[in-house]
Protein backbone atom coordinates (compact mmCIF):
# COMPACT_ATOMS: atom_id res chain seq x y z
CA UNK A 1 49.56 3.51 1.29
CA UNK A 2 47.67 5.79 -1.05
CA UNK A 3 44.57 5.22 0.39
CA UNK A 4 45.98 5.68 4.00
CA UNK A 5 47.06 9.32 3.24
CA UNK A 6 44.04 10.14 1.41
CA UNK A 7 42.30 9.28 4.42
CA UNK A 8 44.90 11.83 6.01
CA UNK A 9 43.65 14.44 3.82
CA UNK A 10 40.09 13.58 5.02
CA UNK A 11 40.95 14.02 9.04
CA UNK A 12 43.07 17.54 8.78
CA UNK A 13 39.98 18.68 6.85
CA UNK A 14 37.47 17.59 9.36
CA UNK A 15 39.55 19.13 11.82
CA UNK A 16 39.57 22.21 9.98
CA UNK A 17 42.23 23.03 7.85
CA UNK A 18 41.18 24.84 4.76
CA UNK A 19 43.44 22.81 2.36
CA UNK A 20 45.64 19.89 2.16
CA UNK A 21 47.81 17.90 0.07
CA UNK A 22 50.08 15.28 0.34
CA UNK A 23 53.56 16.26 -1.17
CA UNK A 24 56.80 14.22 -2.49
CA UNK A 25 59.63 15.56 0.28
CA UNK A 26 61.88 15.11 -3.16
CA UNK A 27 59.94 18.61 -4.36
CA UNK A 28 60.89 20.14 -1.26
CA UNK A 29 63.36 23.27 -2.09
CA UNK A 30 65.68 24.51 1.08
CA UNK A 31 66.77 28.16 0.78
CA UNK A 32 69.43 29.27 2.95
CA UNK A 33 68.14 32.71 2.46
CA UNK A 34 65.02 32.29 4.50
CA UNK A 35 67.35 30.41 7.66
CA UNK A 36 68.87 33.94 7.27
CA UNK A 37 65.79 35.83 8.25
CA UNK A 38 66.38 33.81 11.38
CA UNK A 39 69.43 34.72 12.17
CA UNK A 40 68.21 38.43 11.69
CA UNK A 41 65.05 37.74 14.33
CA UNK A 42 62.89 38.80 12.38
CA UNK A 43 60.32 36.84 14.01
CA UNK A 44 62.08 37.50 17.35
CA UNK A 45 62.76 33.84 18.57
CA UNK A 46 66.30 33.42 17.16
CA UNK A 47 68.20 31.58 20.45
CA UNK A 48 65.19 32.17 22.36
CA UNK A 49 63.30 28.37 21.16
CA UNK A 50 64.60 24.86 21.48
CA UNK A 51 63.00 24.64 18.17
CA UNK A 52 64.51 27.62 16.30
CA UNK A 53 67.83 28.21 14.69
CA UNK A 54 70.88 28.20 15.68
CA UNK A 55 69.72 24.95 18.04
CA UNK A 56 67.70 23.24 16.06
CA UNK A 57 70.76 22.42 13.59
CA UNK A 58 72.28 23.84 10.35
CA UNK A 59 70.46 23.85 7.31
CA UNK A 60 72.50 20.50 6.02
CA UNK A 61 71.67 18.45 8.84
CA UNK A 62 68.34 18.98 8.32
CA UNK A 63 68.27 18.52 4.48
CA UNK A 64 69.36 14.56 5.44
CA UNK A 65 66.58 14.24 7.90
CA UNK A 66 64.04 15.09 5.28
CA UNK A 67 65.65 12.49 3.01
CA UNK A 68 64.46 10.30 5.42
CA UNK A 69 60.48 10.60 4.71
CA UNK A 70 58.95 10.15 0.81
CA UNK A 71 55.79 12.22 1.72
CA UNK A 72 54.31 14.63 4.09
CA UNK A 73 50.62 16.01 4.89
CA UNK A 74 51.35 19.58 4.00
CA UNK A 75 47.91 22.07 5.20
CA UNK A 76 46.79 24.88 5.50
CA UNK A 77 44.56 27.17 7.66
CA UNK A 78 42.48 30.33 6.61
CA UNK A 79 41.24 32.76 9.30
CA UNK A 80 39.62 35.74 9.03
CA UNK A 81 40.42 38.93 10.53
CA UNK A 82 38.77 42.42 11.20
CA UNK A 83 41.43 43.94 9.74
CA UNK A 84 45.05 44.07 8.51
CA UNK A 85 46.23 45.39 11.88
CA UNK A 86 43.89 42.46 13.97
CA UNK A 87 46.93 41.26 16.09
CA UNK A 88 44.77 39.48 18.71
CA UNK A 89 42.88 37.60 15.98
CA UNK A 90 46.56 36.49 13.94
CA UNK A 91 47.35 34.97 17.39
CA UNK A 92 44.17 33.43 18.06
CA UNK A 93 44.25 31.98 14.39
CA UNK A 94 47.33 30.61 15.06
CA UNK A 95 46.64 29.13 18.34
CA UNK A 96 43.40 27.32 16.37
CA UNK A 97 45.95 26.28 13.72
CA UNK A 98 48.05 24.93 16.22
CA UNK A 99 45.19 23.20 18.17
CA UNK A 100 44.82 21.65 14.59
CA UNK A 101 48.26 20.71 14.11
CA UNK A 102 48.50 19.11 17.42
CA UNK A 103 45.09 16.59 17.18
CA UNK A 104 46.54 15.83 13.41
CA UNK A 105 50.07 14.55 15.27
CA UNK A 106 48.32 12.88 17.82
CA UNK A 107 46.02 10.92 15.27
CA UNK A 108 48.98 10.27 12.82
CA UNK A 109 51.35 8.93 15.81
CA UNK A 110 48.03 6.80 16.83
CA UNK A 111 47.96 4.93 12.68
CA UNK A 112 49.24 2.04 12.78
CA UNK A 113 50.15 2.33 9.10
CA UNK A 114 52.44 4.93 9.12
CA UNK A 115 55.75 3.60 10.55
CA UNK A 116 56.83 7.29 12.07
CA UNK A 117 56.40 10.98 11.39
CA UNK A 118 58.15 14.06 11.43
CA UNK A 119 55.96 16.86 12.60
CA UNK A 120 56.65 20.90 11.34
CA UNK A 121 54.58 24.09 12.44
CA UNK A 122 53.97 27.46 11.50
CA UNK A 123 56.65 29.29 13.64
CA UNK A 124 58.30 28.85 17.20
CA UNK A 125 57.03 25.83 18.94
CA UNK A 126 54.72 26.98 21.72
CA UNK A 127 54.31 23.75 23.70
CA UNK A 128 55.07 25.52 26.44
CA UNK A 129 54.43 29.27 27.61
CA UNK A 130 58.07 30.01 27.87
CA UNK A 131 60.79 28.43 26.47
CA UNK A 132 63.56 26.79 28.78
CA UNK A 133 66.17 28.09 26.57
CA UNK A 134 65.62 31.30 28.23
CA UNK A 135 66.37 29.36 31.83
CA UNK A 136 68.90 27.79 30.31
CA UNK A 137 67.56 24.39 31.00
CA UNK A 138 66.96 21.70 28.49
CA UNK A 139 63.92 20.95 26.55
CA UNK A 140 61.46 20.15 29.01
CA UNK A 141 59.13 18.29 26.71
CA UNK A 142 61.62 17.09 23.65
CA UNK A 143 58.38 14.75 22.40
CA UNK A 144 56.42 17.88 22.03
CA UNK A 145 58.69 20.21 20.97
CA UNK A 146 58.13 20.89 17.16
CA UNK A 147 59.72 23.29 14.79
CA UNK A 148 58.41 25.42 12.05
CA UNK A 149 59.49 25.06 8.51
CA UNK A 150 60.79 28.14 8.02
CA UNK A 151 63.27 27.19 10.60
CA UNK A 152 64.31 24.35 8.74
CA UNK A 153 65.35 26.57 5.98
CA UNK A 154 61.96 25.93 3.75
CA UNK A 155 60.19 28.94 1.74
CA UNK A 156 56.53 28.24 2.69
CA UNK A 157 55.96 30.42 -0.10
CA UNK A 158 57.36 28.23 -2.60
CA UNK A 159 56.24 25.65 -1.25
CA UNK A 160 52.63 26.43 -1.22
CA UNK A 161 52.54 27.50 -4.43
CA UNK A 162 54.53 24.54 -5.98
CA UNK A 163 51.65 21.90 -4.79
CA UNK A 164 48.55 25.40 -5.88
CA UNK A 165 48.10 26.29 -2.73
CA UNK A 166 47.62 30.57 -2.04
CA UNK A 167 50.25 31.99 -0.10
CA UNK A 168 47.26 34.97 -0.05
CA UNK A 169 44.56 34.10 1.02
CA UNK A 170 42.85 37.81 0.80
CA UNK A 171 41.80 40.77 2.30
CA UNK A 172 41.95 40.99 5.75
CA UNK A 173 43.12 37.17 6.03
CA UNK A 174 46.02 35.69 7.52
CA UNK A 175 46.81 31.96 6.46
CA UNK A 176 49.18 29.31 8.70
CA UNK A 177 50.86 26.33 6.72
CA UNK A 178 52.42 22.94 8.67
CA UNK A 179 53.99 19.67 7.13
CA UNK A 180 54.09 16.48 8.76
CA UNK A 181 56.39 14.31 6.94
CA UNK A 182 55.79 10.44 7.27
CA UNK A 183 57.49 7.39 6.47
């Protein structure tokens, strides 16, 4: 199994990603604090995502569902920017995360080895251009839907800089994280 998620390691990077690690799920720390800068919107998606508190489930519930996986491909992408106000460029570096994310899912649901995985992004899930929440439909695409750490009550932070990864990534930078846990 080692071998199988070095060779993990080895396809995020080719895809792009700046770092990566493989990480114990044990090591994981949940911090109800940061599911409370949800519930103040400070990212502005609280009960307007599938994939973002309060509906994707209390902190608790979601502790257990880690408990689940041993390990996850936790990585990271580095962008630059033109400057610390660039907010077309933080969007476009997230999209190209997210592009990244998306062909590492695909490829890990497509290895044979890994019995099933538990994808996480950086923020809202953007599968689709507007969330049915705000219809008040269901999930339209529930096998594409993903949600961010942060939502899951995990300090990216932390987290980052428990396995010596920067949080910081420099001047005129911004920097997008995602886990994919596996069993």
């Amino acid at each position: 199994m080692e071998r199988v998620l070095n060779n993990l390691i080895e396809e995020v990077l080719a895809l792009g990603a700046t770092r990566a690690v493989i990480i114990d799920t044990e090591k994981i720390k949940f911090s109800e604090n940061v599911r409370k800068l949800c519930e103040q919107n400070s990212c502005g998606f609280y009960k307007r995502n599938w994939m973002c508190p309060p509906t994707v489930g209390p902190v608790d519930e979601l502790k257990k569902r880690f408990a689940e996986y041993k390990q996850g491909l936790l990585f990271q992408t580095v962008h630059q920017l033109e400057d610390s106000f660039d907010w077309e460029g933080m969007q476009d570096a997230k999209a190209s995360h997210t592009k990244i994310f998306r062909q590492m899912v695909e490829c890990m649901q497509n290895n044979s080895s890994l019995q099933e995985i538990l994808p996480f992004n950086a923020g809202a899930c953007t599968y689709c251009p507007k969330c049915s929440i705000l219809d008040g439909e269901k999930c339209r695409f529930p096998d594409k839907a993903v949600a961010s750490i942060e939502s899951n009550g995990i300090d990216v932070m932390a987290l980052v800089k428990d396995v010596g990864i920067p949080y910081n990534n420099g001047k005129n930078t911004v920097s997008y994280v995602s886990l994919i846990l596996v069993k």
